[in-house]
PDB file of N, CA and C in Angstrom:
ATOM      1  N   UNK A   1       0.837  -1.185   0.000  1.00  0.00           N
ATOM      2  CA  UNK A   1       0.000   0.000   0.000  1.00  0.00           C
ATOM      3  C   UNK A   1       0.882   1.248   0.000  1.00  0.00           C
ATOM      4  N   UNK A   2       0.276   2.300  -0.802  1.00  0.00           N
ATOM      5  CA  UNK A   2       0.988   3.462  -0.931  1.00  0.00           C
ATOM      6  C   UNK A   2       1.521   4.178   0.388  1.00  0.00           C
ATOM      7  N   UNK A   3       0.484   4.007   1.622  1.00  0.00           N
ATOM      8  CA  UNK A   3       0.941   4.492   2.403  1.00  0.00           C
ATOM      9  C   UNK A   3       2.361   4.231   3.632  1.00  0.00           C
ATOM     10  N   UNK A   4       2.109   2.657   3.325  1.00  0.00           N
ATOM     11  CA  UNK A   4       3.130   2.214   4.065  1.00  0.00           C
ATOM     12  C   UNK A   4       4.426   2.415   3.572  1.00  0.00           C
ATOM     13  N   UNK A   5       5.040   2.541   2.264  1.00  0.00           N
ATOM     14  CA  UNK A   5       6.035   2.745   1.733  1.00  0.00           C
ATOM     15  C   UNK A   5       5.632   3.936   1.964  1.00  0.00           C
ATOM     16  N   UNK A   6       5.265   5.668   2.067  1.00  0.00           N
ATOM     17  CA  UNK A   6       5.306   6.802   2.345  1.00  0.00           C
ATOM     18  C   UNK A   6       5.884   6.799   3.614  1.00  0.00           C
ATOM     19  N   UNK A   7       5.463   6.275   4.890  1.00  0.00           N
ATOM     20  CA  UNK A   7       5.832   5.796   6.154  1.00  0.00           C
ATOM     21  C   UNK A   7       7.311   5.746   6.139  1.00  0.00           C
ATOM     22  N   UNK A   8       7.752   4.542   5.316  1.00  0.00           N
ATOM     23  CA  UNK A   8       8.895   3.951   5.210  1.00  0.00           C
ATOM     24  C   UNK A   8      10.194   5.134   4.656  1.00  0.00           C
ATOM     25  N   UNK A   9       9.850   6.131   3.626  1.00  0.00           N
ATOM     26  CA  UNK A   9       9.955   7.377   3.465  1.00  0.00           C
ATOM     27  C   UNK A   9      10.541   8.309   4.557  1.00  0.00           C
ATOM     28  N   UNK A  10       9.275   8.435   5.188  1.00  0.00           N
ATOM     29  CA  UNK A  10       9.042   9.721   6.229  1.00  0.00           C
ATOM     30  C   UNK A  10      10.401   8.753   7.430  1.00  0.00           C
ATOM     31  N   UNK A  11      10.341   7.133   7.453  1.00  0.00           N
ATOM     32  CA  UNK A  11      10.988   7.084   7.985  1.00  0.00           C
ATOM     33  C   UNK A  11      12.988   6.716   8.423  1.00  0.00           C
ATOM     34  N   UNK A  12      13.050   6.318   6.855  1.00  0.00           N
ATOM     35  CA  UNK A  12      14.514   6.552   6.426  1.00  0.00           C
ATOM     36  C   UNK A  12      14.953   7.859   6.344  1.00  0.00           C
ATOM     37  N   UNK A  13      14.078   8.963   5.883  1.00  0.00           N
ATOM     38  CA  UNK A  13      14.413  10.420   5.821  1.00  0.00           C
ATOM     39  C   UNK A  13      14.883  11.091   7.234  1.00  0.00           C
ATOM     40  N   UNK A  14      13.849  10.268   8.259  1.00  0.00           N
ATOM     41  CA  UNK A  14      14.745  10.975   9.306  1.00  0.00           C
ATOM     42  C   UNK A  14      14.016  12.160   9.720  1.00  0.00           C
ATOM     43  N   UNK A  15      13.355  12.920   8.763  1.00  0.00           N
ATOM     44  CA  UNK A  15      12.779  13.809   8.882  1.00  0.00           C
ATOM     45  C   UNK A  15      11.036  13.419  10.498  1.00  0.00           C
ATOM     46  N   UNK A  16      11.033  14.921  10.550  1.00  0.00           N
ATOM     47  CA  UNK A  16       9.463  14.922  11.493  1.00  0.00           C
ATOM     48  C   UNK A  16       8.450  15.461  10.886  1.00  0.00           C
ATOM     49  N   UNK A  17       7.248  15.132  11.338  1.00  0.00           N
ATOM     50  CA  UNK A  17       6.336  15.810  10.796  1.00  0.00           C
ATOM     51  C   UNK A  17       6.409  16.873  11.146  1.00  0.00           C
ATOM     52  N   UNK A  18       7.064  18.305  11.651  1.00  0.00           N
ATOM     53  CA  UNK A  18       7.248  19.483  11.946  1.00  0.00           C
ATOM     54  C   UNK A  18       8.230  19.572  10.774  1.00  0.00           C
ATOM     55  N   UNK A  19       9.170  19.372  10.509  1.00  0.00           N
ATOM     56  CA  UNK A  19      10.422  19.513   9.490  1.00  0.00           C
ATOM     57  C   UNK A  19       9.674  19.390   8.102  1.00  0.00           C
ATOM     58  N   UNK A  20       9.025  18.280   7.980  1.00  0.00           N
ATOM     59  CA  UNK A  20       8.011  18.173   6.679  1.00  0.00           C
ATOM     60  C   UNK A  20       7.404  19.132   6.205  1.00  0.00           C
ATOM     61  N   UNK A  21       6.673  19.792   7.319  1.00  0.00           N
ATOM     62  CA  UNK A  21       5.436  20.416   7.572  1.00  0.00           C
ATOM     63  C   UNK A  21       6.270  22.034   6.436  1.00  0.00           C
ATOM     64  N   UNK A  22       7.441  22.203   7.722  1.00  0.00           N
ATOM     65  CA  UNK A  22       8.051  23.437   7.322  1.00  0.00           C
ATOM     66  C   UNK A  22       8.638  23.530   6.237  1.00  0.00           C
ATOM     67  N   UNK A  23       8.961  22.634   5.412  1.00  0.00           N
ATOM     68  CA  UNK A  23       9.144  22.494   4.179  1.00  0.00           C
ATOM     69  C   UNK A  23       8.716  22.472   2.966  1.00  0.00           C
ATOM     70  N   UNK A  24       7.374  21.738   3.611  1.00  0.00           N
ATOM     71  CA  UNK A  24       6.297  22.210   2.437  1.00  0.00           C
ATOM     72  C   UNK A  24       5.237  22.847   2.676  1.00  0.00           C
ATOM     73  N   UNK A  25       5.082  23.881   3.585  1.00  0.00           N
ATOM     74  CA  UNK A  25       3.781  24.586   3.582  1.00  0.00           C
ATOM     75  C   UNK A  25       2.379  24.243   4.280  1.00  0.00           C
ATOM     76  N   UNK A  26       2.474  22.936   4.289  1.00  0.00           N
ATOM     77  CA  UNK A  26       1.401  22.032   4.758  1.00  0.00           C
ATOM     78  C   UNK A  26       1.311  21.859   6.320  1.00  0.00           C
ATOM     79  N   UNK A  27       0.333  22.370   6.609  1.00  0.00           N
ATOM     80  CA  UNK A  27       0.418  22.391   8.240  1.00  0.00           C
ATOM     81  C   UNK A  27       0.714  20.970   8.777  1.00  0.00           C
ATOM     82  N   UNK A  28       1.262  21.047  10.170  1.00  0.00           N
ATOM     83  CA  UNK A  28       1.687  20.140  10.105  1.00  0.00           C
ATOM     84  C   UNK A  28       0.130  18.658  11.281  1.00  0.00           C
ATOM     85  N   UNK A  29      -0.711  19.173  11.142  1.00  0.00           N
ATOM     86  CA  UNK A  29      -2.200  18.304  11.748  1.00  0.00           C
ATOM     87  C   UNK A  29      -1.989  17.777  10.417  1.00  0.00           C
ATOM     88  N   UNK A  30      -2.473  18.231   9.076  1.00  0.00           N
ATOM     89  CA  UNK A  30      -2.769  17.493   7.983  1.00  0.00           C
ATOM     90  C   UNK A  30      -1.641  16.419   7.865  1.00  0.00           C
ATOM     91  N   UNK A  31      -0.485  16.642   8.327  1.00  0.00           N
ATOM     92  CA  UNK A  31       0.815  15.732   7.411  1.00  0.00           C
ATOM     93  C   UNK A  31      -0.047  14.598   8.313  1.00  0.00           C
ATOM     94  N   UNK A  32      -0.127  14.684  10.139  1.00  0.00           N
ATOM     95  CA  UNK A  32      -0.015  13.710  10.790  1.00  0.00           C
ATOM     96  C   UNK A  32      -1.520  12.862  10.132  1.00  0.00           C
ATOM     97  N   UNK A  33      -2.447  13.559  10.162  1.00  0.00           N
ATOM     98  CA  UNK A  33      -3.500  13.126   9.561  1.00  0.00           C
ATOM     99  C   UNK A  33      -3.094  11.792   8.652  1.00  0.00           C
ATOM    100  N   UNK A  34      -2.550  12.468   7.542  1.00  0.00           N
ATOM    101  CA  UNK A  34      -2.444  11.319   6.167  1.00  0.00           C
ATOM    102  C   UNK A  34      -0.815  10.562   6.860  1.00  0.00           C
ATOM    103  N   UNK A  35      -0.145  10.377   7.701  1.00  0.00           N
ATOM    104  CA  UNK A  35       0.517   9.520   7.891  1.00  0.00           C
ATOM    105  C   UNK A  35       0.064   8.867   9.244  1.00  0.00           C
ATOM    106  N   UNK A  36      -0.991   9.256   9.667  1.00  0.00           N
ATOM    107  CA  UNK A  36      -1.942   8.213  10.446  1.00  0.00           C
ATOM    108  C   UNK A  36      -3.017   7.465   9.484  1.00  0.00           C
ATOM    109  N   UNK A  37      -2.911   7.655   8.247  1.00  0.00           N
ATOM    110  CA  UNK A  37      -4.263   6.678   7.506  1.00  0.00           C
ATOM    111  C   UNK A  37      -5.554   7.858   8.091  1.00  0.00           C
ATOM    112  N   UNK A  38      -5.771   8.974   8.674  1.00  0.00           N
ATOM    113  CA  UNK A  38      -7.018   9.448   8.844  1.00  0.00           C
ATOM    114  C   UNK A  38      -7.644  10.147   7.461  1.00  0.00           C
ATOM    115  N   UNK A  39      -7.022  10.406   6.690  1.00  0.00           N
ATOM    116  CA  UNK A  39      -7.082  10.979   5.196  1.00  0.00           C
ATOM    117  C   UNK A  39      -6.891   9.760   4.030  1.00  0.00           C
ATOM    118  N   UNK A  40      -7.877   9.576   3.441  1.00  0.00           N
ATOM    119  CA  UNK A  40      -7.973   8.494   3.180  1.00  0.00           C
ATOM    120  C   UNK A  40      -7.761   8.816   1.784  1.00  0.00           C
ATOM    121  N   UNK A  41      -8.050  10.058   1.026  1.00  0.00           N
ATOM    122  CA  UNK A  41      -7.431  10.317  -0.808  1.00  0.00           C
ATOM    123  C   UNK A  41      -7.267  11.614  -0.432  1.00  0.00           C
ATOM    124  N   UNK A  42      -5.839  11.784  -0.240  1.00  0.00           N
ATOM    125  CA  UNK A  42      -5.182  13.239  -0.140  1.00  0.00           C
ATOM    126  C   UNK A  42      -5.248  13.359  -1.360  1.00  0.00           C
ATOM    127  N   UNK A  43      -4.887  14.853  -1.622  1.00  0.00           N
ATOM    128  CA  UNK A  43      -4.521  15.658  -2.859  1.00  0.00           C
ATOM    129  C   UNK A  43      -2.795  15.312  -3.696  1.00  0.00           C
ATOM    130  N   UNK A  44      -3.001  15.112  -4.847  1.00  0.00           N
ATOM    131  CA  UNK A  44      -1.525  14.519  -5.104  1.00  0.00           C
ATOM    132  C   UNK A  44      -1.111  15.136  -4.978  1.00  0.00           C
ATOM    133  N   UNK A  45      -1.133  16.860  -4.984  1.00  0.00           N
ATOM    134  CA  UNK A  45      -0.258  18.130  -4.786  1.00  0.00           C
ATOM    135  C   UNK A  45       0.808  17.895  -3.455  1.00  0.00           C
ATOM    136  N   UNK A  46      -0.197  17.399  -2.497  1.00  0.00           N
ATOM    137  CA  UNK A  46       0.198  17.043  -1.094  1.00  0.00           C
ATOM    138  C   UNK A  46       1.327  16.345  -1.407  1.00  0.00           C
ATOM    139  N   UNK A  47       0.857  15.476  -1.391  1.00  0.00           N
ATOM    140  CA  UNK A  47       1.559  13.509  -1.241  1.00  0.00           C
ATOM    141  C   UNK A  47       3.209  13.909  -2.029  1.00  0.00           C
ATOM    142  N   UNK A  48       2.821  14.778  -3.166  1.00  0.00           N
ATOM    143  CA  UNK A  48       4.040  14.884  -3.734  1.00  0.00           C
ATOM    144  C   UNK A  48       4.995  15.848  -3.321  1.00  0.00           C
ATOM    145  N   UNK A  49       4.260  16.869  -2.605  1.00  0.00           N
ATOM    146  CA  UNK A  49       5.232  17.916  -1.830  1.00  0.00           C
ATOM    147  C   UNK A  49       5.771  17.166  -0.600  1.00  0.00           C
ATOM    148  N   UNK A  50       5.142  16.513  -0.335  1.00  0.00           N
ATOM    149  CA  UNK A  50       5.579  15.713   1.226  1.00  0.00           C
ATOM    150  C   UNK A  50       6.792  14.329   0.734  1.00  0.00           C
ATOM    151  N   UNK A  51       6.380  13.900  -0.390  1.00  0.00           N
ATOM    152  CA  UNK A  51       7.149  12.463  -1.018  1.00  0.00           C
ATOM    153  C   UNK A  51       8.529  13.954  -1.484  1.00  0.00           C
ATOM    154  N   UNK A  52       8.402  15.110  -1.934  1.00  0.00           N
ATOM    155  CA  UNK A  52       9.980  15.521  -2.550  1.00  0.00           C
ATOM    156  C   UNK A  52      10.411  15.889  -1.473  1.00  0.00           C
ATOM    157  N   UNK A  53      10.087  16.463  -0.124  1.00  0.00           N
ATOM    158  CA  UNK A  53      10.677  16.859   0.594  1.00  0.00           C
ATOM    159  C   UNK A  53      11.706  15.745   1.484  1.00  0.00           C
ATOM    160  N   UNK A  54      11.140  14.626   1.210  1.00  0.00           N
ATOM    161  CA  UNK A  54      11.651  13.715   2.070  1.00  0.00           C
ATOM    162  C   UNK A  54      12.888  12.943   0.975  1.00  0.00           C
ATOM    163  N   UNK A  55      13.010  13.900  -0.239  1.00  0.00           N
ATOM    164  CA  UNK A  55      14.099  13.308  -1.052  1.00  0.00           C
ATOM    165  C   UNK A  55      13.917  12.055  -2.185  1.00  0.00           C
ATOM    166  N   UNK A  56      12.563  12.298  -2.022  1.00  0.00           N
ATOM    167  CA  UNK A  56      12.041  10.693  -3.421  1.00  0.00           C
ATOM    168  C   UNK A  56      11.167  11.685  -4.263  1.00  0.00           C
ATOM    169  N   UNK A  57      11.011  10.511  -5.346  1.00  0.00           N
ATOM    170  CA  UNK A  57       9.770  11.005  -6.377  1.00  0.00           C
ATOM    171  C   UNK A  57       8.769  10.017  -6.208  1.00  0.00           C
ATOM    172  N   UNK A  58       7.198  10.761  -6.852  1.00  0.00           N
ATOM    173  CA  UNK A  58       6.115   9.764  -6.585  1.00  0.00           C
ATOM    174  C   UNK A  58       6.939   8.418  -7.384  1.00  0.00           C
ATOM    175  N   UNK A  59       7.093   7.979  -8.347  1.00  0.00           N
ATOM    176  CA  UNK A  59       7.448   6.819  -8.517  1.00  0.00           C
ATOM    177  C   UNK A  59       8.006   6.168  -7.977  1.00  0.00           C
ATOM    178  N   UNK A  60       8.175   6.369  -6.888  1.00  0.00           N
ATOM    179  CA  UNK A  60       8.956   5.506  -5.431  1.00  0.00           C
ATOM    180  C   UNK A  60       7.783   4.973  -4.703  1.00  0.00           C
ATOM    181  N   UNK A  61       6.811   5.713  -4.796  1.00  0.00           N
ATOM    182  CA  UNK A  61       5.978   5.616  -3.833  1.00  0.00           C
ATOM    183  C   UNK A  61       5.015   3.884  -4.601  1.00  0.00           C
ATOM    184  N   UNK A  62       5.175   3.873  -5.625  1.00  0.00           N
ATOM    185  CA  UNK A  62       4.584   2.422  -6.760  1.00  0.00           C
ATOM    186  C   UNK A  62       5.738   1.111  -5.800  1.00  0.00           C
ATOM    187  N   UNK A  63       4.109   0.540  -4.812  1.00  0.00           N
ATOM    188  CA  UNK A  63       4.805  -0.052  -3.680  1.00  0.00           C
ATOM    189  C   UNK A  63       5.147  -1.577  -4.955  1.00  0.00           C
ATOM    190  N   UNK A  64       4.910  -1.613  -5.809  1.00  0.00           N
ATOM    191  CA  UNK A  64       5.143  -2.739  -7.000  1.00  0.00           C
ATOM    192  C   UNK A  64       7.149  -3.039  -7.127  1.00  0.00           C
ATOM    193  N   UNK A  65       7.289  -1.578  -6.827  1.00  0.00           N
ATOM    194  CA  UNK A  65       8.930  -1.978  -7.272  1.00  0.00           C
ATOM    195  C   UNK A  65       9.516  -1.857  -5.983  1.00  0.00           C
ATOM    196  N   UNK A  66      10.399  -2.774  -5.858  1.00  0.00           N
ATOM    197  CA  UNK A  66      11.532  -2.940  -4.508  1.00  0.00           C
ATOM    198  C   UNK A  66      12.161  -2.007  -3.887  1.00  0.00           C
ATOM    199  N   UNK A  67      12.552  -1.277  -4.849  1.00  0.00           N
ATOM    200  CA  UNK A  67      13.617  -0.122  -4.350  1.00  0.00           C
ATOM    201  C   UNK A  67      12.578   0.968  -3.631  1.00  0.00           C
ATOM    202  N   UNK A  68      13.075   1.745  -2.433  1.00  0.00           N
ATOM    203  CA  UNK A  68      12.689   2.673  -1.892  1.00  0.00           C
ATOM    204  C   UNK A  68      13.524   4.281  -1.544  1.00  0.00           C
ATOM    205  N   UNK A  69      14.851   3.718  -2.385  1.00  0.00           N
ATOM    206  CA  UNK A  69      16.175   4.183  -2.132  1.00  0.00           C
ATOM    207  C   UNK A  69      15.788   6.166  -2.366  1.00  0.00           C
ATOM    208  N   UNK A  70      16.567   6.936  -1.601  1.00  0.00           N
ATOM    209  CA  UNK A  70      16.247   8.174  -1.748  1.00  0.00           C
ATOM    210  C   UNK A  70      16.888   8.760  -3.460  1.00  0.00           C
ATOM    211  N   UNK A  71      16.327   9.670  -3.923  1.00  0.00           N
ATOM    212  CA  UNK A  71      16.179  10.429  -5.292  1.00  0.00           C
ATOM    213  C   UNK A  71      18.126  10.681  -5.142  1.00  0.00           C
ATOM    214  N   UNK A  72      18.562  10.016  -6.424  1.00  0.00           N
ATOM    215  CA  UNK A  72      19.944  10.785  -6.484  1.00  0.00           C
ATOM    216  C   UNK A  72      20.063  12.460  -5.672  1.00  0.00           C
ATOM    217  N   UNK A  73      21.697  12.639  -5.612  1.00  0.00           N
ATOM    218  CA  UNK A  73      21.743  13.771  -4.789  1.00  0.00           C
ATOM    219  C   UNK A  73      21.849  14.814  -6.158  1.00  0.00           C
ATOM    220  N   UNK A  74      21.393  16.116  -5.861  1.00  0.00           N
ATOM    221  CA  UNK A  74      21.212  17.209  -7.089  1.00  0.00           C
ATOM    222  C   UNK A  74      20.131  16.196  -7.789  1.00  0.00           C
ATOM    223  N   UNK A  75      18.890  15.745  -7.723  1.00  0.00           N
ATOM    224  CA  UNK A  75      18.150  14.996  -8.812  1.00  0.00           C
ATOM    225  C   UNK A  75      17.200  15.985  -9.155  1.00  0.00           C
ATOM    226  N   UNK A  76      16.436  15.406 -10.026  1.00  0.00           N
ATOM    227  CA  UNK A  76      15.595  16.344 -10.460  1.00  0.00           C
ATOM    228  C   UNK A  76      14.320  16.579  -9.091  1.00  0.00           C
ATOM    229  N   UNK A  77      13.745  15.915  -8.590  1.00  0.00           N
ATOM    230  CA  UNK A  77      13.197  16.226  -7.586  1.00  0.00           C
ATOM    231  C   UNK A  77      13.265  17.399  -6.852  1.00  0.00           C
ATOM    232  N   UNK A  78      14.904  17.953  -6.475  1.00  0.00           N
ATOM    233  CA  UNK A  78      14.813  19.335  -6.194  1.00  0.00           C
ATOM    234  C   UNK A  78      14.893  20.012  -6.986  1.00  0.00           C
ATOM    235  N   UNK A  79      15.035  20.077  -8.170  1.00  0.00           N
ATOM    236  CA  UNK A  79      14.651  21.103  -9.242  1.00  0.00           C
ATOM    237  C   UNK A  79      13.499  21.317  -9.296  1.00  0.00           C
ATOM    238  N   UNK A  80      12.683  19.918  -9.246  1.00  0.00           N
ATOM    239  CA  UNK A  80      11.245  19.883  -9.266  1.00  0.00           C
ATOM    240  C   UNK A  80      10.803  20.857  -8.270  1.00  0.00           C
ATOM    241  N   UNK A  81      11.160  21.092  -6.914  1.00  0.00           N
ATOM    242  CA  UNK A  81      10.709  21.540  -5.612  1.00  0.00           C
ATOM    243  C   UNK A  81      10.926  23.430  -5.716  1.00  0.00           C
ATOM    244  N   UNK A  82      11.940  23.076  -6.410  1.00  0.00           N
ATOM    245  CA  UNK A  82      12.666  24.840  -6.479  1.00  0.00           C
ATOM    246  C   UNK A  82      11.865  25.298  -7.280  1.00  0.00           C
ATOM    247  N   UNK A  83      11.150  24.672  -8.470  1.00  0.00           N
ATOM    248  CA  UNK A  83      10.329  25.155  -9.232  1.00  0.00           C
ATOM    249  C   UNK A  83       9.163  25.281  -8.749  1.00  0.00           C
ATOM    250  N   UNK A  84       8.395  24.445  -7.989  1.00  0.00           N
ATOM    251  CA  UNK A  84       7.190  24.690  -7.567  1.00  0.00           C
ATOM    252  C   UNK A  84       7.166  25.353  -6.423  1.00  0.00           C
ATOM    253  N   UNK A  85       8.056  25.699  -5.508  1.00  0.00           N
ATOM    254  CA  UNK A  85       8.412  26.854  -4.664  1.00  0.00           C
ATOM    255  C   UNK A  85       8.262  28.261  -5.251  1.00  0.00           C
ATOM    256  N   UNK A  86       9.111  28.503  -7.126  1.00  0.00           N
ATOM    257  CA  UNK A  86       9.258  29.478  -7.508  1.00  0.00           C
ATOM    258  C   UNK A  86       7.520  29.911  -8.108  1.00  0.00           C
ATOM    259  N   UNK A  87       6.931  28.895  -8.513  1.00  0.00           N
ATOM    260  CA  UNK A  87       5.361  28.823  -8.749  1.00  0.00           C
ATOM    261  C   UNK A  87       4.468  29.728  -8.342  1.00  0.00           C
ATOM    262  N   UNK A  88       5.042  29.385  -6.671  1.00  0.00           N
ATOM    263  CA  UNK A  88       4.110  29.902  -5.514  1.00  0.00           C
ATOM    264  C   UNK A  88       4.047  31.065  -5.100  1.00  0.00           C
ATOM    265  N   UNK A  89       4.987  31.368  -5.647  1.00  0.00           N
ATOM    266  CA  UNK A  89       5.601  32.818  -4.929  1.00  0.00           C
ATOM    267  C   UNK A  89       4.989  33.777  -6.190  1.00  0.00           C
ATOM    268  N   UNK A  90       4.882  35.126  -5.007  1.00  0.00           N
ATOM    269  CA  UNK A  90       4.112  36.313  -6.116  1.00  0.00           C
ATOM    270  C   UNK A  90       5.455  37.015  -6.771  1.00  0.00           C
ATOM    271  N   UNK A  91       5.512  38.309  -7.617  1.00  0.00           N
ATOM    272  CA  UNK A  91       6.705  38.439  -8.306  1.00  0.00           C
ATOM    273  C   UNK A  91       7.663  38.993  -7.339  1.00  0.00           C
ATOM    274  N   UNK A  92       7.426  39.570  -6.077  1.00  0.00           N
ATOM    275  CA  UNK A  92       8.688  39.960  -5.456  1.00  0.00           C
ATOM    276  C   UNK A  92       8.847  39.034  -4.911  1.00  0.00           C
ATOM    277  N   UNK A  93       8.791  37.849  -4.238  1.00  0.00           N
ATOM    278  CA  UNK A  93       9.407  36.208  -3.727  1.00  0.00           C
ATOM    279  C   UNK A  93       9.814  35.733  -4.818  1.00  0.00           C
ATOM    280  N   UNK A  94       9.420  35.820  -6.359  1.00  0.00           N
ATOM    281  CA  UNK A  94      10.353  35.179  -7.320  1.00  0.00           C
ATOM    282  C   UNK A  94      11.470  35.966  -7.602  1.00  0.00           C
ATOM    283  N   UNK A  95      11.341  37.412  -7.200  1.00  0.00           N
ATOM    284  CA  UNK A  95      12.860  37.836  -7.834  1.00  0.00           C
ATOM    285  C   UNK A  95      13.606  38.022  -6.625  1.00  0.00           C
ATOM    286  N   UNK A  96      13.308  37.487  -5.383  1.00  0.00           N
ATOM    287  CA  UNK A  96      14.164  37.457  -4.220  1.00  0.00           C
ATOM    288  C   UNK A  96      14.887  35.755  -4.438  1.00  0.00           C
ATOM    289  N   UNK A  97      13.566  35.036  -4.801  1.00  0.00           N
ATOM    290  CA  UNK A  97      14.889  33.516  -5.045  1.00  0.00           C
ATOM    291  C   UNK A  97      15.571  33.864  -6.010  1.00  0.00           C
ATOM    292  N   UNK A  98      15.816  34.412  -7.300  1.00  0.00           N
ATOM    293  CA  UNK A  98      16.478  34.715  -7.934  1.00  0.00           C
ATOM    294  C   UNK A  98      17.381  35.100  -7.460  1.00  0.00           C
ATOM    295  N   UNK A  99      17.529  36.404  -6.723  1.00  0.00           N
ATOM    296  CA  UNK A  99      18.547  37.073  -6.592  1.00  0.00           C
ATOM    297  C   UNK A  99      19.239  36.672  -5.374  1.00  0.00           C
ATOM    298  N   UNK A 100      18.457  35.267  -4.747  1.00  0.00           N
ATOM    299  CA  UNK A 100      19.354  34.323  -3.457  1.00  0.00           C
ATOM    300  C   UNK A 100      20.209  33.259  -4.458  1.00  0.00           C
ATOM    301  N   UNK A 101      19.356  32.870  -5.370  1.00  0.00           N
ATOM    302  CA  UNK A 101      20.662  31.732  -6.433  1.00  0.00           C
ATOM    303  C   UNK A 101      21.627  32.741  -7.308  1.00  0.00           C
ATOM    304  N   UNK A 102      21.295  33.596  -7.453  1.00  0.00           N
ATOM    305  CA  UNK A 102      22.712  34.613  -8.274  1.00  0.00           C
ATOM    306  C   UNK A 102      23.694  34.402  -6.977  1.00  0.00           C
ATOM    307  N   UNK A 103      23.436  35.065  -6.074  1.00  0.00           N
ATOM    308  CA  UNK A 103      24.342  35.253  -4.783  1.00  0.00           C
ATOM    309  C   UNK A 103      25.004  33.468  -4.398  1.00  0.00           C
ATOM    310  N   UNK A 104      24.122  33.137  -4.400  1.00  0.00           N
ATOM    311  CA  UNK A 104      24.671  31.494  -4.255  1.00  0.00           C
ATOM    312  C   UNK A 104      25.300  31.283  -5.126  1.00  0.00           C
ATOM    313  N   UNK A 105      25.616  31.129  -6.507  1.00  0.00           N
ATOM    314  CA  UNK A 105      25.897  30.689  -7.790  1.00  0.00           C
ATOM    315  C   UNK A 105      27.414  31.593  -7.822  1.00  0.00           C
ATOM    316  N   UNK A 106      27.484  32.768  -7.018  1.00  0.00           N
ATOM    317  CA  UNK A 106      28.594  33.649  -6.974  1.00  0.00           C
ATOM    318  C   UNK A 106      29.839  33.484  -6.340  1.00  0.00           C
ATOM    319  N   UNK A 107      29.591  32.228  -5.396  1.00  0.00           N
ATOM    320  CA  UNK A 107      30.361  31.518  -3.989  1.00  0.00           C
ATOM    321  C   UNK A 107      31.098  30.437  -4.860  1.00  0.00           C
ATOM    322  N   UNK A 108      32.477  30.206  -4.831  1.00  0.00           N
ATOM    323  CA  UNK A 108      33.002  29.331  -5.078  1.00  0.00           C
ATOM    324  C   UNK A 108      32.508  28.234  -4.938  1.00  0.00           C
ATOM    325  N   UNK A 109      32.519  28.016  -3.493  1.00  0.00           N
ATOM    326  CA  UNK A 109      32.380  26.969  -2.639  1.00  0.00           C
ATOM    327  C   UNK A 109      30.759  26.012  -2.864  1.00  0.00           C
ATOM    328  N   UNK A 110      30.118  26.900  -3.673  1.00  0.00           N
ATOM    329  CA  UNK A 110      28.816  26.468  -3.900  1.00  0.00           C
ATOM    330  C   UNK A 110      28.658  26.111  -5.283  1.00  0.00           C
ATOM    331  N   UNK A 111      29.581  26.068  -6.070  1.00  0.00           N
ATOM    332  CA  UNK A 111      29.910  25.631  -7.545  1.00  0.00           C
ATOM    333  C   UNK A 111      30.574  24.139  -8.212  1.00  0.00           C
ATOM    334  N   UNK A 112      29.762  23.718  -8.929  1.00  0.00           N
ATOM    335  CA  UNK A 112      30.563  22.390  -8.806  1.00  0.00           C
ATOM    336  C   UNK A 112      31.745  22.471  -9.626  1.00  0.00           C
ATOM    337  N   UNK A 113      32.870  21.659  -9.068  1.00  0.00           N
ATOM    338  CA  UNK A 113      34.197  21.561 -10.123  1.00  0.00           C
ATOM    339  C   UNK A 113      34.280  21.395 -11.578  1.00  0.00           C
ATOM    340  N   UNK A 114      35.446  21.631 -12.206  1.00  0.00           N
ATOM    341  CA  UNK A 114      35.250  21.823 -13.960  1.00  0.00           C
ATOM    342  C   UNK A 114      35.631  20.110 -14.204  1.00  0.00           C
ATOM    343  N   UNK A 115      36.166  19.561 -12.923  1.00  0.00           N
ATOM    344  CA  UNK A 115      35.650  17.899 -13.391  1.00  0.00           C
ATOM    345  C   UNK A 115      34.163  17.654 -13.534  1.00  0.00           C
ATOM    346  N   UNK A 116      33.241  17.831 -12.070  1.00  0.00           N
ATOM    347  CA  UNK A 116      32.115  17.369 -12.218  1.00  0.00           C
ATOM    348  C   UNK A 116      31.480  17.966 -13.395  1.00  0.00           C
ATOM    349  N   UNK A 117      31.356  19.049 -14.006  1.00  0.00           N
ATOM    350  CA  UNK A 117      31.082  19.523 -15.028  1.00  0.00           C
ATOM    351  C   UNK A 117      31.454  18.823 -16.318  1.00  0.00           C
ATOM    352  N   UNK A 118      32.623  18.607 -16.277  1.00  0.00           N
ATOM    353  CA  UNK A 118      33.083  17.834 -17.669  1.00  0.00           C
ATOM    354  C   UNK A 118      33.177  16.411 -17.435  1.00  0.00           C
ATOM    355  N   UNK A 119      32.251  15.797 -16.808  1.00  0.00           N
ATOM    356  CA  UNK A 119      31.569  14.666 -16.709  1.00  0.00           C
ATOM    357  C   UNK A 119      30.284  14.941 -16.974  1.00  0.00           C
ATOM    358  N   UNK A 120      29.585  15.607 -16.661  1.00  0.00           N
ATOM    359  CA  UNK A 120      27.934  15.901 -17.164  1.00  0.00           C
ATOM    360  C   UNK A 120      28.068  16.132 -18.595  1.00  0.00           C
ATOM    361  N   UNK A 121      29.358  16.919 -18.991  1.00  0.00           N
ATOM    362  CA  UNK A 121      28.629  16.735 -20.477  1.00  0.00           C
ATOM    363  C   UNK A 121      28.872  15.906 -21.127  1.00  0.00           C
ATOM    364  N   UNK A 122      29.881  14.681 -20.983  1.00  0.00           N
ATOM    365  CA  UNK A 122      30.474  14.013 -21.675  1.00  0.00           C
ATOM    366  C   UNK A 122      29.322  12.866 -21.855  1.00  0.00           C
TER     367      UNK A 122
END
């Protein structure tokens, strides 16, 4: 069942339902709700803000396949998240993340090497 592998999720992640909560917007009664089974067809909007925060994609959640393993590191999942973060936001929260990833993107230390780079394109 979908939910028990979500469980299994919430519980390799490590994460709390407060940490969840604050991550995705979603108060945090509702998270406990649908990871008590009291919500019986959440909204996929949910399930999937709560499944990226914890570092997977819904296709993890397809209790059919074995693996439960967390979303590669840099995967698309947080691109996915950064984007639907940037979604949400009215135009001065989108040009403040903007102008927090310029500033980030400006830091050495926050740049990946011209190896890891010239492995992505190769």
């Amino acid at each position: 069942m979908w939910l028990d592998v979500l469980k299994k999720m919430k519980k390799d992640s490590g994460k709390t339902a407060k940490e969840i909560s604050e991550m995705t917007g979603i108060p945090k009664s509702t998270i406990d709700k649908l990871f008590s089974g009291q919500t019986k067809e959440p909204y996929l909007s949910m399930v999937r803000s709560i499944v990226y925060s914890l570092g997977y994609t819904l296709d993890d959640l397809d209790d059919t396949q074995k693996s439960t393993a967390p979303a590669e590191s840099g995967s698309d999942a947080n691109k996915e998240k950064l984007m639907n973060n940037y979604d949400k936001m009215n135009e001065k929260g989108q040009n403040c993340l903007v102008q927090y990833s310029d500033y980030l993107a400006d830091k050495p230390e926050n740049l990946k090497s011209t190896v890891d780079l010239d492995k992505r394109e190769a």
